[in-house]
Protein backbone atom coordinates (compact mmCIF):
# COMPACT_ATOMS: atom_id res chain seq x y z
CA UNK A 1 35.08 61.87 -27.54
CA UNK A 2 37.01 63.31 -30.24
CA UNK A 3 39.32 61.19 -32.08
CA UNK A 4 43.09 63.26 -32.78
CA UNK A 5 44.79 63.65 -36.14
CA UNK A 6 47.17 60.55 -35.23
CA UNK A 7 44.31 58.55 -33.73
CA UNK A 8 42.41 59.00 -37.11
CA UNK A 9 45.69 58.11 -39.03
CA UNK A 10 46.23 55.20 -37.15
CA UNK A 11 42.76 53.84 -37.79
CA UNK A 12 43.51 54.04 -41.19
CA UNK A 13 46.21 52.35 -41.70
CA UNK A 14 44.60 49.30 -39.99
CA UNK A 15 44.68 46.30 -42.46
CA UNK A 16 47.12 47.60 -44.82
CA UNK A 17 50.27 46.12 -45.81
CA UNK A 18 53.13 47.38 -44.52
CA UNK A 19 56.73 46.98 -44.53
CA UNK A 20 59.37 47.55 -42.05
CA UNK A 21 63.11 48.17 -42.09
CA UNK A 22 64.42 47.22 -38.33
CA UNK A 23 68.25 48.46 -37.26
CA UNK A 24 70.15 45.20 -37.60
CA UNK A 25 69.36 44.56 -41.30
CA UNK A 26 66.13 42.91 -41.41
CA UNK A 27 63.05 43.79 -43.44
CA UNK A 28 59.27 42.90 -42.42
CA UNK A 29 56.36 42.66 -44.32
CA UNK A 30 52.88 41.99 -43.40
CA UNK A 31 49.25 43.57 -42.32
CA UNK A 32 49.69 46.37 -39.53
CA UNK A 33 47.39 45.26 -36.64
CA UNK A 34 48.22 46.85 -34.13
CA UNK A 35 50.93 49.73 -31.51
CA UNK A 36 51.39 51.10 -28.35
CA UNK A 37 52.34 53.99 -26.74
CA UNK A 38 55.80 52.92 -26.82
CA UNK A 39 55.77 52.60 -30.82
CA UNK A 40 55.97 48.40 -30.65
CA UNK A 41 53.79 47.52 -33.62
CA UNK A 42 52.43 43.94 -34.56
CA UNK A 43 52.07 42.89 -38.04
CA UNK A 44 50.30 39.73 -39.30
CA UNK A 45 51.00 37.12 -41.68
CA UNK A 46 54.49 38.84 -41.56
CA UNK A 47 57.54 37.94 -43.92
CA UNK A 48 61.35 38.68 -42.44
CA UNK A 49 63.72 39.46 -45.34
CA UNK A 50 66.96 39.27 -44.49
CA UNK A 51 69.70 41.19 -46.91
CA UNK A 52 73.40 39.55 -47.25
CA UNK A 53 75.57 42.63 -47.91
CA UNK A 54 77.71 40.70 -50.88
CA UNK A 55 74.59 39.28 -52.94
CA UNK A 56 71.38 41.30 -53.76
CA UNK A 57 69.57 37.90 -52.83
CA UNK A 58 67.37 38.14 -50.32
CA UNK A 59 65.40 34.90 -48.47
CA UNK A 60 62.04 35.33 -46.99
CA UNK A 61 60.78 33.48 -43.99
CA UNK A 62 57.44 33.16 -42.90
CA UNK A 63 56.64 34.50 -39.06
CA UNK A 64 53.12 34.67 -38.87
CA UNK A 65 52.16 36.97 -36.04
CA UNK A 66 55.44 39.52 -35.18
CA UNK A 67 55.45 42.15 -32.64
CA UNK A 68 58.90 44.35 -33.75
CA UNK A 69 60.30 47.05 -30.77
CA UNK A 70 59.52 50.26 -31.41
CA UNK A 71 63.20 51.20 -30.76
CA UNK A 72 64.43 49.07 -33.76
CA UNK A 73 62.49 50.33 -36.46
CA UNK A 74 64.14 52.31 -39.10
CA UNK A 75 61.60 53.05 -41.34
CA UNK A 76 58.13 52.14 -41.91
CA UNK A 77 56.22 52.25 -46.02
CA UNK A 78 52.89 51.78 -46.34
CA UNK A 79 51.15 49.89 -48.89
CA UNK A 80 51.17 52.55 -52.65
CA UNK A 81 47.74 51.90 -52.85
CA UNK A 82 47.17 53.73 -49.57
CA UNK A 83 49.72 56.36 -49.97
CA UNK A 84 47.76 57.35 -53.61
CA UNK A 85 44.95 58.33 -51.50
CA UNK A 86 46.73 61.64 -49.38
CA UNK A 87 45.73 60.71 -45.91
CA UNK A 88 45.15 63.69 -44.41
């Protein structure tokens, strides 16, 4: 069986750090693990940011294991280290 383009990308990006902006503000951080064909994606040892639009201060808590709805993410950036490396 032939593995796709996206299939391949996918497998790459297992492990890495990732983070996530979601629509209602929020930021996540952790280690991609896992999606679905509905674009849900779970990250471990995941950190929510949340922004307070007066202050640049920003307060992290800890979530551990986080599955975020694929309809609610924003944007997704992937750890420099494995951007410096072109996936192809």
């Amino acid at each position: 069986m032939e593995k796709t383009e996206g299939r391949a990308l996918l497998e790459k990006l297992l492990n890495k750090n990732m983070k996530i902006k979601m629509t209602d503000g929020r930021t996540l951080i952790g280690i991609f693990v896992c999606t679905d064909k509905d674009r849900n994606v779970i990250l471990g040892s995941c950190k929510e940011y949340l922004t307070y639009p007066d202050t640049d201060k920003e307060d992290p808590r800890m979530l551990g294991l986080a599955m975020i709805p694929g309809h609610h993410i924003v944007s997704i950036d992937i750890d420099e280290e494995l951007i410096s490396q072109k996936i192809s």
